[in-house]
Protein backbone atom coordinates (compact mmCIF):
# COMPACT_ATOMS: atom_id res chain seq x y z
CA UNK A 1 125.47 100.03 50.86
CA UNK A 2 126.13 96.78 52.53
CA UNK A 3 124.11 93.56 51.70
CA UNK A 4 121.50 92.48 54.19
CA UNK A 5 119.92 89.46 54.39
CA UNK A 6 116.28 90.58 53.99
CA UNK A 7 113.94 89.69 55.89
CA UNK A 8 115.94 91.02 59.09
CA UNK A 9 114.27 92.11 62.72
CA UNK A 10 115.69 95.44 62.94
CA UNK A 11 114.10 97.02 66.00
CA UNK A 12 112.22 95.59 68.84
CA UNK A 13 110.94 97.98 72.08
CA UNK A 14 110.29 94.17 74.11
CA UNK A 15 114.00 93.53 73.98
CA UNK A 16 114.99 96.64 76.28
CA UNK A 17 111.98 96.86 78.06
CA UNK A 18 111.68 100.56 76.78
CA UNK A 19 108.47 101.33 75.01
CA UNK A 20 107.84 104.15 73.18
CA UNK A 21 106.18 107.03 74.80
CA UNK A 22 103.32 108.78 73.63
CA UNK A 23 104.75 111.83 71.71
CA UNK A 24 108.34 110.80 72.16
CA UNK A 25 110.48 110.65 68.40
CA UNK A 26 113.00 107.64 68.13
CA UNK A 27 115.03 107.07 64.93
CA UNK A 28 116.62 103.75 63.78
CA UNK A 29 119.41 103.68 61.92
CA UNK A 30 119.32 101.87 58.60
CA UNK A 31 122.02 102.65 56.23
CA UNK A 32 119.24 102.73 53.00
CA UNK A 33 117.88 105.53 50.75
CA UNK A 34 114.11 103.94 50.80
CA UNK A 35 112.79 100.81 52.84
CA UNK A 36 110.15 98.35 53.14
CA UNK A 37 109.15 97.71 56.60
CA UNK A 38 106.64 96.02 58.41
CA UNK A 39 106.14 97.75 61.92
CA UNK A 40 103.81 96.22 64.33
CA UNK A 41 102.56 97.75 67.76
CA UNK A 42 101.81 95.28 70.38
CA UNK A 43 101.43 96.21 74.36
CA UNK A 44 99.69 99.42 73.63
CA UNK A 45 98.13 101.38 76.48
CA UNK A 46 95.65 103.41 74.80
CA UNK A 47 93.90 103.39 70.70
CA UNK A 48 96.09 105.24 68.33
CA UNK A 49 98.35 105.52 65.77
CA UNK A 50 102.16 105.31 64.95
CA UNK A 51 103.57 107.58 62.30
CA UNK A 52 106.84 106.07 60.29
CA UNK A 53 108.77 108.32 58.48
CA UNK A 54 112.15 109.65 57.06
CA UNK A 55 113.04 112.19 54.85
CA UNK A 56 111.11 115.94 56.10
CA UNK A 57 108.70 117.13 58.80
CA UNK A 58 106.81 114.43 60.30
CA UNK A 59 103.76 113.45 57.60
CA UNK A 60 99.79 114.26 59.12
CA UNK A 61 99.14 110.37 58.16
CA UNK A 62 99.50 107.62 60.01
CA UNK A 63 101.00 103.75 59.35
CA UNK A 64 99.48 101.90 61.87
CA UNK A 65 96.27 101.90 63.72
CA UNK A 66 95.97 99.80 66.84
CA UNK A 67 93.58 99.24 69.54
CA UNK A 68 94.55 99.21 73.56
CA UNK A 69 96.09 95.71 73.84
CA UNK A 70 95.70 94.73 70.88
CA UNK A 71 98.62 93.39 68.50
CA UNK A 72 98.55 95.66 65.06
CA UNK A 73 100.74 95.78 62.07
CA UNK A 74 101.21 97.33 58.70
CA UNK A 75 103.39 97.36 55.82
CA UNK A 76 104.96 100.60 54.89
CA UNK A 77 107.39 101.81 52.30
CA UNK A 78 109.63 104.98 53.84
CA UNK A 79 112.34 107.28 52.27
CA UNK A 80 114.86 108.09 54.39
CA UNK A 81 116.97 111.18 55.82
CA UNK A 82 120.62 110.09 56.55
CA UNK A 83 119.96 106.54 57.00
CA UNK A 84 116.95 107.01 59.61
CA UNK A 85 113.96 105.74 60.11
CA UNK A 86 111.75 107.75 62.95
CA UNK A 87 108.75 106.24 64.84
CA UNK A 88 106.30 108.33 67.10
CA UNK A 89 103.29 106.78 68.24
CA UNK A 90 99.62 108.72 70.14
CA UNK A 91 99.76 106.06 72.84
CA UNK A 92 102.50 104.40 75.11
CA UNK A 93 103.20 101.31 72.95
CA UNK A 94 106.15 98.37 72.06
CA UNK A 95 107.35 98.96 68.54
CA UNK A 96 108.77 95.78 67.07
CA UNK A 97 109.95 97.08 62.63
CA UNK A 98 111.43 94.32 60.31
CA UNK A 99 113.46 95.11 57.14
CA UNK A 100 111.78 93.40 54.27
CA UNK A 101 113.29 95.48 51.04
CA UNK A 102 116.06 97.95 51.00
CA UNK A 103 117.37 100.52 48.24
């Protein structure tokens, strides 16, 4: 696996303008067995919850709870399938996930 400088921003919605849609699946590639990330939702259109996860079906829990308009974050430790990282999310939201461990 290559070294990365940890901390590292590794995904941010705000930069493409392209928030994540209620229900809607997006996987980030991170070329890592297991990860320590710290995802925060900010922009969100409705209360909900984002679900992080990796390796198998997506988990009934959630990672982060947030409030309509209100900036939320959590840390989160995920194993991974292939190198990905997948985000879904209840409500309309911007996802912004930095890389603070990596194995």
């Amino acid at each position: 696996m290559p070294v990365r400088p940890i901390p590292e921003r590794i995904y941010d919605t705000r930069i493409t303008n392209r928030p994540l849609a209620a229900g809607e699946v997006r996987e980030v590639p991170i070329w890592a067995q297991t990860v320590g990330v710290n995802i925060t939702v900010v922009s969100a259109a409705d209360d909900g919850y984002l679900t992080a996860w990796g390796a198998g079906p997506k988990p009934g829990t959630s990672n982060v709870q947030f409030r309509a308009g209100v900036p939320a974050d959590n840390y989160a430790q995920v194993m991974l399938d292939g190198g990905r990282l997948r985000l879904s999310s209840t409500s309309a939201c911007h996802v912004i996930v930095d890389l603070q461990a990596a194995s």
